[in-house]
PDB file of N, CA and C in Angstrom:
ATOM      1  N   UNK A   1      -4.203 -25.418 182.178  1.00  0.00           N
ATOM      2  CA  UNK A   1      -2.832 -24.997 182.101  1.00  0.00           C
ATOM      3  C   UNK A   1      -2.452 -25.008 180.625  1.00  0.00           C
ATOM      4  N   UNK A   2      -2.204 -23.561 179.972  1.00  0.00           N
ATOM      5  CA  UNK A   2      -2.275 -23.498 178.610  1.00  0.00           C
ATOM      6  C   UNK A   2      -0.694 -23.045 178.144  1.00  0.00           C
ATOM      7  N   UNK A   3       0.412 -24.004 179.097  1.00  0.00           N
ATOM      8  CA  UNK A   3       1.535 -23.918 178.989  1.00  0.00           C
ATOM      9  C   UNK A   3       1.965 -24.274 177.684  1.00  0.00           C
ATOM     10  N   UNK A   4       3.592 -23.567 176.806  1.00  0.00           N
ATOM     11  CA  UNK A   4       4.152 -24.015 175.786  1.00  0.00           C
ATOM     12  C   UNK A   4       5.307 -24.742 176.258  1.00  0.00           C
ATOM     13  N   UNK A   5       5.670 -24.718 177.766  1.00  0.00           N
ATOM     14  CA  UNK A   5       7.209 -24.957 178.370  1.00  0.00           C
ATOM     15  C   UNK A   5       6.336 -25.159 179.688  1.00  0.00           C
ATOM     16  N   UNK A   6       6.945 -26.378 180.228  1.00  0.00           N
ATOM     17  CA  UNK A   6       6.687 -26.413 181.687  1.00  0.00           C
ATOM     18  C   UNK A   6       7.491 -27.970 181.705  1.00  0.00           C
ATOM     19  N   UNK A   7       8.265 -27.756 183.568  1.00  0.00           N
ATOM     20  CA  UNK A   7       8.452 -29.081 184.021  1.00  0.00           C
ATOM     21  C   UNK A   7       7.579 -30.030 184.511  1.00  0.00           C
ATOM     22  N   UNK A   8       7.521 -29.733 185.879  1.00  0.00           N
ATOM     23  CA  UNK A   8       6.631 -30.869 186.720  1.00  0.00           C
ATOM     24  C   UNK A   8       6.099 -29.498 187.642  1.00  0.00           C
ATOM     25  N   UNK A   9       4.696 -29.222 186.798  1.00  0.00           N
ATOM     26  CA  UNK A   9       4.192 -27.885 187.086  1.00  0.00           C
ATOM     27  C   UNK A   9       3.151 -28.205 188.963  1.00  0.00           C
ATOM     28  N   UNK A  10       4.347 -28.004 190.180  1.00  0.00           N
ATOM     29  CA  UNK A  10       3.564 -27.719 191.287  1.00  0.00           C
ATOM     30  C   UNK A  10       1.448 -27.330 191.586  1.00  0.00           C
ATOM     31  N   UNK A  11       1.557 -26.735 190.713  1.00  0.00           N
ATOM     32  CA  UNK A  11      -0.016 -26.132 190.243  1.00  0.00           C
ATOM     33  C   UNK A  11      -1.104 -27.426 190.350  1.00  0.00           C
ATOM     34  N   UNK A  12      -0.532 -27.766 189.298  1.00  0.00           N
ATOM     35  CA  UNK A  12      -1.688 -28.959 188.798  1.00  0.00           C
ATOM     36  C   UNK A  12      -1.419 -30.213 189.539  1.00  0.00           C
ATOM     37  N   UNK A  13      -0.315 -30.637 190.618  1.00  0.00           N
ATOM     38  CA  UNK A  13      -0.361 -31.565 191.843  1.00  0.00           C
ATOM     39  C   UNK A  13      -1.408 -30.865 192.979  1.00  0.00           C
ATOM     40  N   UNK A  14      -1.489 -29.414 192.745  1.00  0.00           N
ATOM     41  CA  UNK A  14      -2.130 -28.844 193.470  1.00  0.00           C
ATOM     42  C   UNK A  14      -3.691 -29.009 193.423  1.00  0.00           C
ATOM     43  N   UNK A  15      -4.182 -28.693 192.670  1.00  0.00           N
ATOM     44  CA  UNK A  15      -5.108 -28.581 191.574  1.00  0.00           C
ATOM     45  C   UNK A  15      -5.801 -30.212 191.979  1.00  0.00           C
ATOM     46  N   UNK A  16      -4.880 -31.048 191.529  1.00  0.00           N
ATOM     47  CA  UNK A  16      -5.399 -32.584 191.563  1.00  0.00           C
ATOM     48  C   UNK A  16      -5.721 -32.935 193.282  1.00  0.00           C
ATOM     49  N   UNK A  17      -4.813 -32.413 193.890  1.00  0.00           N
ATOM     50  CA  UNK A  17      -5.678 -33.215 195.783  1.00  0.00           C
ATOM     51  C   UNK A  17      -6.296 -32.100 196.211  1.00  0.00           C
ATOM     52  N   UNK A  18      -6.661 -30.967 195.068  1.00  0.00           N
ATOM     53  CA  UNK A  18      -8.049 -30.292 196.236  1.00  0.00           C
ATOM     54  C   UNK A  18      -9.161 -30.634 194.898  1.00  0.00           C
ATOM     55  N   UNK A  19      -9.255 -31.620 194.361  1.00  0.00           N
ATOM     56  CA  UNK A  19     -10.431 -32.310 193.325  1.00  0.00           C
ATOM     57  C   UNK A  19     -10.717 -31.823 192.428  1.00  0.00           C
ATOM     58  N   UNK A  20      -9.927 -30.888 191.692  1.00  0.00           N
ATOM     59  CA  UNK A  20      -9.746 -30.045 190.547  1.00  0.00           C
ATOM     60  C   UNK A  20      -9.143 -31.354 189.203  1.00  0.00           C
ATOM     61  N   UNK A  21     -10.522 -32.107 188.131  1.00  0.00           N
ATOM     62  CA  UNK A  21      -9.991 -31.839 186.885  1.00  0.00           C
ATOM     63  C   UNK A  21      -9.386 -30.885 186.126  1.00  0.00           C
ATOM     64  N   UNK A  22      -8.178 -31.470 185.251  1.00  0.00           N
ATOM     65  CA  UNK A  22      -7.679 -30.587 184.623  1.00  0.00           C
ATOM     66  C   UNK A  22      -8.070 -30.208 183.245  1.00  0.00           C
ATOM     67  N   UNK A  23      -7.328 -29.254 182.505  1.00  0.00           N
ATOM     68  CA  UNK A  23      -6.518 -29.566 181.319  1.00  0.00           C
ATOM     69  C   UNK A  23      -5.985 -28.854 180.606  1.00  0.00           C
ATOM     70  N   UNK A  24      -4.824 -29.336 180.194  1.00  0.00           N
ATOM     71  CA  UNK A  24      -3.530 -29.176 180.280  1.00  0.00           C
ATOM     72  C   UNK A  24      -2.681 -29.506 178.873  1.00  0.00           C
ATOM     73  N   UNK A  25      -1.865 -28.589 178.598  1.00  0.00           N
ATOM     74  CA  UNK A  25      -1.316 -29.085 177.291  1.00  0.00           C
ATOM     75  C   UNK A  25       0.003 -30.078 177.608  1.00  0.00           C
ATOM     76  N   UNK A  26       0.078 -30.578 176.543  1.00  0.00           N
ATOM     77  CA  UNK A  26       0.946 -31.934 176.525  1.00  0.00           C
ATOM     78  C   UNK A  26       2.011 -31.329 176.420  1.00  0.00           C
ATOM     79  N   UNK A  27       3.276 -30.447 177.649  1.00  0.00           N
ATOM     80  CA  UNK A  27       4.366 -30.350 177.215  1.00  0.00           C
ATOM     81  C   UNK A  27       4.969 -30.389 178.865  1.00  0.00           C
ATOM     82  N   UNK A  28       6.305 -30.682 178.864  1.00  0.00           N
ATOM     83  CA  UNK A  28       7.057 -31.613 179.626  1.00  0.00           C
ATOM     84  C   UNK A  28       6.894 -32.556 180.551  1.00  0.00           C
ATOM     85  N   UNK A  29       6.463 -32.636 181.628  1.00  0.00           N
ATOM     86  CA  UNK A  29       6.041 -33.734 182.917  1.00  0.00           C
ATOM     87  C   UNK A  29       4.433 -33.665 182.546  1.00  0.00           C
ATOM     88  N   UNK A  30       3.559 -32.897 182.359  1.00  0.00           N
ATOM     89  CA  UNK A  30       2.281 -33.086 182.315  1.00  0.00           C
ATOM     90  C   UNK A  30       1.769 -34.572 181.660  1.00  0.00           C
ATOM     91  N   UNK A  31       2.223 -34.906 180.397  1.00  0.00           N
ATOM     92  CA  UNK A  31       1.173 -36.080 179.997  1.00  0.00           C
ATOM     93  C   UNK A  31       1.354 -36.692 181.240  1.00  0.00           C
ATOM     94  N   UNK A  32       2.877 -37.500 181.739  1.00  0.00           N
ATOM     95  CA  UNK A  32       2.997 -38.012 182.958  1.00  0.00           C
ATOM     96  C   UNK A  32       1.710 -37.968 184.389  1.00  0.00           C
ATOM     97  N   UNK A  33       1.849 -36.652 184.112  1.00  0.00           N
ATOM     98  CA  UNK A  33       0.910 -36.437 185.676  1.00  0.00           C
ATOM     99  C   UNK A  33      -1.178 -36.756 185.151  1.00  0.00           C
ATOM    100  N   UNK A  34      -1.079 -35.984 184.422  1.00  0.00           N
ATOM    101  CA  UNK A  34      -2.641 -36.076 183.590  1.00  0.00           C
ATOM    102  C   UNK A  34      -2.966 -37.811 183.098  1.00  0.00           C
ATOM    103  N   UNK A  35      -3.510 -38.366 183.546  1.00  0.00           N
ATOM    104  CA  UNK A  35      -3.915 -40.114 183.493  1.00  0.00           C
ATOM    105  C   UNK A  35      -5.110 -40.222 184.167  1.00  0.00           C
ATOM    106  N   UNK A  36      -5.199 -41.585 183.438  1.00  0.00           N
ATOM    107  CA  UNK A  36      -6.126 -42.294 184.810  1.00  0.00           C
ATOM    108  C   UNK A  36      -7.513 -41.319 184.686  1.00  0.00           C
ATOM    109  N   UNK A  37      -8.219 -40.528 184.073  1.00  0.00           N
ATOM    110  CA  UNK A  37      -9.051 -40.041 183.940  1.00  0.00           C
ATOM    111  C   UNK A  37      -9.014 -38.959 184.823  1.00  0.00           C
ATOM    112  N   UNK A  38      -7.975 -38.366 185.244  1.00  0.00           N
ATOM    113  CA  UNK A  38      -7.952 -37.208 185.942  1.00  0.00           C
ATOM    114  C   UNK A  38      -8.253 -35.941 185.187  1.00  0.00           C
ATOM    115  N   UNK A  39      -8.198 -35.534 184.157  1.00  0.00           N
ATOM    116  CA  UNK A  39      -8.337 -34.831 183.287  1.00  0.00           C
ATOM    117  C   UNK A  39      -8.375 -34.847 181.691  1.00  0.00           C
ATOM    118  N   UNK A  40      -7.965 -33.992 180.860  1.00  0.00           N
ATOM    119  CA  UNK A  40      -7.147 -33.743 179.544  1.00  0.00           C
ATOM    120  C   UNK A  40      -6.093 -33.095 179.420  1.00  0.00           C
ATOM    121  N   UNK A  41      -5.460 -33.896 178.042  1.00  0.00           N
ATOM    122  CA  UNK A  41      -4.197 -33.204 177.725  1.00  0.00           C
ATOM    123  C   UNK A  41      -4.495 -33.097 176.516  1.00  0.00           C
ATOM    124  N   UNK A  42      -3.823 -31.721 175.661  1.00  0.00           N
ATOM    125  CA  UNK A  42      -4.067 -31.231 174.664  1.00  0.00           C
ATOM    126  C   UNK A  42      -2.901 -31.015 173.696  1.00  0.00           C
ATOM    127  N   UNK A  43      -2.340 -30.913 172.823  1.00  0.00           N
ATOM    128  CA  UNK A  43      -1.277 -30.508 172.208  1.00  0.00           C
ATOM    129  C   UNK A  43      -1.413 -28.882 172.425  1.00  0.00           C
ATOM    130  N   UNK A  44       0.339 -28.738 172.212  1.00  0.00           N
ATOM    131  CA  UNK A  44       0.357 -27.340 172.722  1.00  0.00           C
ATOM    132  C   UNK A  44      -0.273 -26.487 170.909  1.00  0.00           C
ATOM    133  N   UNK A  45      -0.028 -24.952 172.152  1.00  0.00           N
ATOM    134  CA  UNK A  45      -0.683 -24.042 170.195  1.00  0.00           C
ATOM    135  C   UNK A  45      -2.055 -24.431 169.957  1.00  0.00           C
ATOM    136  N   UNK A  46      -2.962 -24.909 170.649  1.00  0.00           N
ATOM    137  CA  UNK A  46      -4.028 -25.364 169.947  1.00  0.00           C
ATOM    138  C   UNK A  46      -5.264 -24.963 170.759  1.00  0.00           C
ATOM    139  N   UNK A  47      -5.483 -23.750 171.185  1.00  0.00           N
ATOM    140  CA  UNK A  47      -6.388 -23.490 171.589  1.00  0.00           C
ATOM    141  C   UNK A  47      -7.959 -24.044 171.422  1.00  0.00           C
ATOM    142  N   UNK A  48      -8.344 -24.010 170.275  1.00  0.00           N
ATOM    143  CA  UNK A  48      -9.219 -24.544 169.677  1.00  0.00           C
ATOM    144  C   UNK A  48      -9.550 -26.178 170.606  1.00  0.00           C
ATOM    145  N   UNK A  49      -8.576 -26.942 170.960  1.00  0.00           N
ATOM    146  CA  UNK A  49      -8.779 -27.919 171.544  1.00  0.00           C
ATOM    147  C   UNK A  49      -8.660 -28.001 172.972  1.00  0.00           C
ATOM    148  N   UNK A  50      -8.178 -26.507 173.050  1.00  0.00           N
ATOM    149  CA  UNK A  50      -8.581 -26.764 175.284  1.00  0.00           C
ATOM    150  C   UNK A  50      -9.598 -25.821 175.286  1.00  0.00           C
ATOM    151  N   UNK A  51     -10.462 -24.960 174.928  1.00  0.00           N
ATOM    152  CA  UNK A  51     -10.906 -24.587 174.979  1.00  0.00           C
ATOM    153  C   UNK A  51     -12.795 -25.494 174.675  1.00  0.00           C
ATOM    154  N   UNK A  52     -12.299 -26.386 173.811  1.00  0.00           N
ATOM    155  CA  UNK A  52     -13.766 -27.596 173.814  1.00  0.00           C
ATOM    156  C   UNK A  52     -13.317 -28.795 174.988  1.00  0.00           C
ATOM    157  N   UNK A  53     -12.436 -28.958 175.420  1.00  0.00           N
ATOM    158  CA  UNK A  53     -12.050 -29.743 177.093  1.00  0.00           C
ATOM    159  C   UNK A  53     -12.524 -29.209 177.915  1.00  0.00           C
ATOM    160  N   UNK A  54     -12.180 -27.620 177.791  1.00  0.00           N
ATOM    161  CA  UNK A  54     -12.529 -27.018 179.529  1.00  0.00           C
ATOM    162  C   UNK A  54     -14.208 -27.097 179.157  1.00  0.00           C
ATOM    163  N   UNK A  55     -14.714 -26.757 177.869  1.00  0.00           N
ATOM    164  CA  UNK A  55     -16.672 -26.641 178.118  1.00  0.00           C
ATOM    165  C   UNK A  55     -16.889 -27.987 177.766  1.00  0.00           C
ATOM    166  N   UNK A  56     -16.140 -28.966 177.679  1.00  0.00           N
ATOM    167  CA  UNK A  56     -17.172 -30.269 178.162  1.00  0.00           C
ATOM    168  C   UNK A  56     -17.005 -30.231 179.638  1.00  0.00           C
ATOM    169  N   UNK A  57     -15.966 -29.995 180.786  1.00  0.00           N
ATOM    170  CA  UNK A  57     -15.928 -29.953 181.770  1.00  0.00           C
ATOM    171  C   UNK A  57     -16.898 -28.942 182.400  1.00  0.00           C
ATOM    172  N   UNK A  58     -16.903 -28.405 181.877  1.00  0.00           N
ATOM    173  CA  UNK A  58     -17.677 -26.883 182.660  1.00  0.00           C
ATOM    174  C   UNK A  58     -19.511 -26.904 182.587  1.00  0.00           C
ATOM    175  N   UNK A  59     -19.511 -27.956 181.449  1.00  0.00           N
ATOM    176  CA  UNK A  59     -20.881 -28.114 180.921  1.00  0.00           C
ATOM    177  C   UNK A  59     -21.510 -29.720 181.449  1.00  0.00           C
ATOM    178  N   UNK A  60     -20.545 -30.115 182.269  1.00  0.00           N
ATOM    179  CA  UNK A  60     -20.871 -31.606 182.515  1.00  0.00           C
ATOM    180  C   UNK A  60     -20.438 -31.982 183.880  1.00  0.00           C
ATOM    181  N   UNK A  61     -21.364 -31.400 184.763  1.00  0.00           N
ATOM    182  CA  UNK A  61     -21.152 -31.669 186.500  1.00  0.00           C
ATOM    183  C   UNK A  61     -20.515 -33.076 186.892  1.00  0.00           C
ATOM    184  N   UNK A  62     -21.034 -33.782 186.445  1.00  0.00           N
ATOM    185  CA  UNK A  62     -20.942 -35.673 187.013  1.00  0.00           C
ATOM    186  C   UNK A  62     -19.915 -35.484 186.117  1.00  0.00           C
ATOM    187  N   UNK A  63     -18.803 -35.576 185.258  1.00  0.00           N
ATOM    188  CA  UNK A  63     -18.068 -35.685 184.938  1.00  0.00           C
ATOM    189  C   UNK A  63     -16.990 -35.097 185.368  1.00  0.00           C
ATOM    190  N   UNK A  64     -17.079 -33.844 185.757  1.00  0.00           N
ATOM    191  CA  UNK A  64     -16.057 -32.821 186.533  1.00  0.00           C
ATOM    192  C   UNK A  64     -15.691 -33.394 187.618  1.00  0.00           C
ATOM    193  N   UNK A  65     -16.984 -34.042 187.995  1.00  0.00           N
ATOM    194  CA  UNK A  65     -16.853 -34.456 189.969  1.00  0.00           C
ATOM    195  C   UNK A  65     -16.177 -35.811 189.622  1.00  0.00           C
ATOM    196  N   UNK A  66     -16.418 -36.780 188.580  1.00  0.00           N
ATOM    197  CA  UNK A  66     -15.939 -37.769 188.777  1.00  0.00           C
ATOM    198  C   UNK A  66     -14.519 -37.809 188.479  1.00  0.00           C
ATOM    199  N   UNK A  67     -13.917 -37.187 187.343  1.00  0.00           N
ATOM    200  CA  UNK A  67     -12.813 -36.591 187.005  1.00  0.00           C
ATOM    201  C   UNK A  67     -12.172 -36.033 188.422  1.00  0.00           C
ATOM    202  N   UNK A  68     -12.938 -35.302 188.956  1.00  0.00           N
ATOM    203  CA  UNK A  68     -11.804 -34.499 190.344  1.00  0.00           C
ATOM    204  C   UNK A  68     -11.640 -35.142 191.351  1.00  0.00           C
ATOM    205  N   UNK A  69     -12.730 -36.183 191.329  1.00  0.00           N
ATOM    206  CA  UNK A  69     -12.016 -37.369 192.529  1.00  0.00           C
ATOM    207  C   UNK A  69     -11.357 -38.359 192.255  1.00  0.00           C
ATOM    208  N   UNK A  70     -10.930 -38.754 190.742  1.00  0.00           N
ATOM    209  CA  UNK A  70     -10.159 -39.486 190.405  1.00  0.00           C
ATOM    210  C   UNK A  70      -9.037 -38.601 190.726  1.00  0.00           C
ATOM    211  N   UNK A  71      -8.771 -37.601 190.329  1.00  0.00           N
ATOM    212  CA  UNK A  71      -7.412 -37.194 190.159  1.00  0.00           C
ATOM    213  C   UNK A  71      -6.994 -36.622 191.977  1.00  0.00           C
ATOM    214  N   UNK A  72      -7.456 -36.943 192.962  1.00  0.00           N
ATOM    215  CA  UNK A  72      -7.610 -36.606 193.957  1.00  0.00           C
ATOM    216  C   UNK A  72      -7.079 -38.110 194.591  1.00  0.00           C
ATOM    217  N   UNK A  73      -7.225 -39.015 193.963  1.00  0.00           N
ATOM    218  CA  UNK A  73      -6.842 -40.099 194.009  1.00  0.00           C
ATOM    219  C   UNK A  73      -5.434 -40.536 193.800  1.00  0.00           C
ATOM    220  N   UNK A  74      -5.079 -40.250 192.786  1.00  0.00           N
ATOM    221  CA  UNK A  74      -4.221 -40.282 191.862  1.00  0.00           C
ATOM    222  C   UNK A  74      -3.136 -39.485 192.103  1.00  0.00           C
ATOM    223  N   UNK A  75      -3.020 -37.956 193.053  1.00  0.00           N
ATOM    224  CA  UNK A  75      -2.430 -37.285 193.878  1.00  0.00           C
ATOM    225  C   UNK A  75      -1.839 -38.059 194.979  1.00  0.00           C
ATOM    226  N   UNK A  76      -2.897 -38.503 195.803  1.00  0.00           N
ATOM    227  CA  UNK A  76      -2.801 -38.923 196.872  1.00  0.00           C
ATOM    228  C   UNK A  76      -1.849 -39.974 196.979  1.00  0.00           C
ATOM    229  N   UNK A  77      -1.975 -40.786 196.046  1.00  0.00           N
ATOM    230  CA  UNK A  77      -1.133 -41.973 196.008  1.00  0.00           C
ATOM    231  C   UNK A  77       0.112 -42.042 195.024  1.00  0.00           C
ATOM    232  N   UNK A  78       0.422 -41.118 194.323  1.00  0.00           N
ATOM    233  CA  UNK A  78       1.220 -40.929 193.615  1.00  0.00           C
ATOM    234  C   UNK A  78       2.623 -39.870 193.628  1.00  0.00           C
ATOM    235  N   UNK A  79       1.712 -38.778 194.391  1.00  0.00           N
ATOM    236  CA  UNK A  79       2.722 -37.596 194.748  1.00  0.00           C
ATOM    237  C   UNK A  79       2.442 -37.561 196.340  1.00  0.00           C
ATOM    238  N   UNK A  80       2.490 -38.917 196.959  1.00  0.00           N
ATOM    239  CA  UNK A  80       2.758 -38.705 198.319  1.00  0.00           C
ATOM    240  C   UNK A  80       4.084 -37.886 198.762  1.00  0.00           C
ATOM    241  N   UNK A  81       3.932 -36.981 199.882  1.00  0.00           N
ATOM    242  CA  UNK A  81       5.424 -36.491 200.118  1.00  0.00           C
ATOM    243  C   UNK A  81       6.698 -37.188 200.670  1.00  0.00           C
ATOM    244  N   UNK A  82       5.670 -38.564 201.565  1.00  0.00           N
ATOM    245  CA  UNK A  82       6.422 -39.535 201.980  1.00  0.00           C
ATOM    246  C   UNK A  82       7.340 -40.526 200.504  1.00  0.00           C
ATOM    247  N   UNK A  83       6.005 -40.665 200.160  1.00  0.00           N
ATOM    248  CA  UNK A  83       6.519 -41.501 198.705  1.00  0.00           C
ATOM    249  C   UNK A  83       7.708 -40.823 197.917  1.00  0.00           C
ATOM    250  N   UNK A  84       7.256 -39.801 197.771  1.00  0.00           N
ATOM    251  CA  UNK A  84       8.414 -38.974 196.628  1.00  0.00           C
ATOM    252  C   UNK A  84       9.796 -38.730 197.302  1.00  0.00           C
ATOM    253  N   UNK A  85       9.596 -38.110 198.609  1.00  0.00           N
ATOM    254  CA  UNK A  85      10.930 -38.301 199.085  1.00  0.00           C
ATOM    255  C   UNK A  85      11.613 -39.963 199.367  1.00  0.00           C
ATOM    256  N   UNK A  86      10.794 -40.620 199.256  1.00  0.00           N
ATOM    257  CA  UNK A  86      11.186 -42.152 199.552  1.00  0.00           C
ATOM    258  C   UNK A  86      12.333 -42.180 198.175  1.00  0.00           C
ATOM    259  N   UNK A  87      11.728 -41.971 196.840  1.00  0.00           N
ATOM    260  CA  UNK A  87      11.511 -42.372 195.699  1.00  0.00           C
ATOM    261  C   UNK A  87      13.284 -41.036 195.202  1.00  0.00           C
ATOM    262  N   UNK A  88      13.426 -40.186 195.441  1.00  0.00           N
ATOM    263  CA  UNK A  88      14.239 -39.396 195.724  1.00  0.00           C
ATOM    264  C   UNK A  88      15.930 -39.891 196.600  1.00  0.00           C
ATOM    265  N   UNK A  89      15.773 -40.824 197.872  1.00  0.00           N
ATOM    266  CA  UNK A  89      16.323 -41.080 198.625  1.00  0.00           C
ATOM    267  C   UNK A  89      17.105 -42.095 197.986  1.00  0.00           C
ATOM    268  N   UNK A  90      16.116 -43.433 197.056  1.00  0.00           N
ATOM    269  CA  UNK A  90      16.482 -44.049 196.251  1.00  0.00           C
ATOM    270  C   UNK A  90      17.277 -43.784 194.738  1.00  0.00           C
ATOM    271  N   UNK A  91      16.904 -42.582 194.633  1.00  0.00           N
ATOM    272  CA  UNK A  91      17.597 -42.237 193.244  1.00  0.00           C
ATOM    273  C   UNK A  91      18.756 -41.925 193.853  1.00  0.00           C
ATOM    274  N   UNK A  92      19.229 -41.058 194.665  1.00  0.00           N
ATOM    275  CA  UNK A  92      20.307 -40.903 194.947  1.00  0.00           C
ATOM    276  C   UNK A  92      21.332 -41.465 195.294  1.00  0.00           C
ATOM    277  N   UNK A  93      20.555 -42.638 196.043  1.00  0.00           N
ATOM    278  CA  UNK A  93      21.877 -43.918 196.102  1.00  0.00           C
ATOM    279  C   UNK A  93      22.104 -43.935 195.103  1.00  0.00           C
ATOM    280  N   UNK A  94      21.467 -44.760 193.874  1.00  0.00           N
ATOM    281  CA  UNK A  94      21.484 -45.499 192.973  1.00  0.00           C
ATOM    282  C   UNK A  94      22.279 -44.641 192.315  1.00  0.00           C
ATOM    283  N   UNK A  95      22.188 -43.000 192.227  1.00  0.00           N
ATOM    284  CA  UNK A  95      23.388 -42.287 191.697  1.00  0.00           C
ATOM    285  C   UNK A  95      24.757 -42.227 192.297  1.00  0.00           C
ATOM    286  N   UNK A  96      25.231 -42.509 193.720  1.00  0.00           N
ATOM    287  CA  UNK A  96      26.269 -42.971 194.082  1.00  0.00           C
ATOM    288  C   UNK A  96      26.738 -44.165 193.968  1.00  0.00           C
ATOM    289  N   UNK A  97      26.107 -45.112 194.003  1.00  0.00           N
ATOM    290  CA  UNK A  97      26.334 -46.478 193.399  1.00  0.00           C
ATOM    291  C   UNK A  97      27.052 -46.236 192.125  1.00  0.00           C
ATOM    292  N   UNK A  98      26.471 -45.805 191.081  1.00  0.00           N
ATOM    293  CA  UNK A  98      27.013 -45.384 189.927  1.00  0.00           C
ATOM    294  C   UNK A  98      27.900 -44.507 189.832  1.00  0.00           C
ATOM    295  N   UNK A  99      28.439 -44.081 190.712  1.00  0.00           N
ATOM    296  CA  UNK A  99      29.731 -43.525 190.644  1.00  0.00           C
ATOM    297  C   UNK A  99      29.373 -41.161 190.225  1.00  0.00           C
ATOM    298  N   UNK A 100      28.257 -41.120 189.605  1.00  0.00           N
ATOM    299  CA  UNK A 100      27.815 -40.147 189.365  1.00  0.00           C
ATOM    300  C   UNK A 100      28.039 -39.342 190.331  1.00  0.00           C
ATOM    301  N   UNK A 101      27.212 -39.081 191.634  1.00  0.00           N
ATOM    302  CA  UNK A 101      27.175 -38.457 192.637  1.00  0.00           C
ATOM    303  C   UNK A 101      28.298 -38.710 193.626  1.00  0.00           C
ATOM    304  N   UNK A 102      29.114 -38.203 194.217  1.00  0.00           N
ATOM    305  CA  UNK A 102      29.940 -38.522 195.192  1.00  0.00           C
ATOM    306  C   UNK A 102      29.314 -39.254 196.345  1.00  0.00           C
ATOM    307  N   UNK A 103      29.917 -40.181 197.473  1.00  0.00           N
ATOM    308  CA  UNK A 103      29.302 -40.569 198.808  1.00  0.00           C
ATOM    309  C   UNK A 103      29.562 -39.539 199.357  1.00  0.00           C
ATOM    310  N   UNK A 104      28.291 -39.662 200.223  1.00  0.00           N
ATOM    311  CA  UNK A 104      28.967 -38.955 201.403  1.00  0.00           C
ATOM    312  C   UNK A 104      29.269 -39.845 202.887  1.00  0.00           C
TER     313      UNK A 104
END
């Protein structure tokens, strides 16, 4: 993902629970999501440096595989749908609590 602008890019949650290492430039939610040996992150503009990420990946089987089941991992337990909406349910109190959000 050789983004200059991105949020919390759907793709690469995608990407990560069907065992897809990444890599990905370092701009908005990505460093966040990219950890844990799931992939690389790159500074943006810098081709030169995702382009030697993706051919160590591409050139290094046991690393790809171990990389894509980490991050398969790391999906699983992180961007659960249960979890996130859990995690969601909680922010929103906590924004009515604070007076921010109206009750309903």
């Amino acid at each position: 993902m050789s983004s200059i602008s991105e949020g919390v890019p759907y793709a690469l949650l995608e990407a990560m629970s069907s065992g897809l290492p990444s890599v990905c430039t370092a701009v908005g939610g990505i460093p966040e999501i990219i950890s844990d040996g799931t992939g690389y992150v790159v500074p943006p503009n810098r081709p030169d440096m995702l382009a030697e990420k993706l051919d160590l990946l591409v050139n290094n089987k046991e690393l790809r595989i171990t990389m894509g089941r980490r991050a398969t991992e790391v999906a699983n337990s992180k961007y659960d749908i249960d979890e996130m909406a859990g995690k969601f349910r909680t922010l929103y109190k906590e924004l009515m609590v604070a007076g921010v959000l109206p009750e309903t």
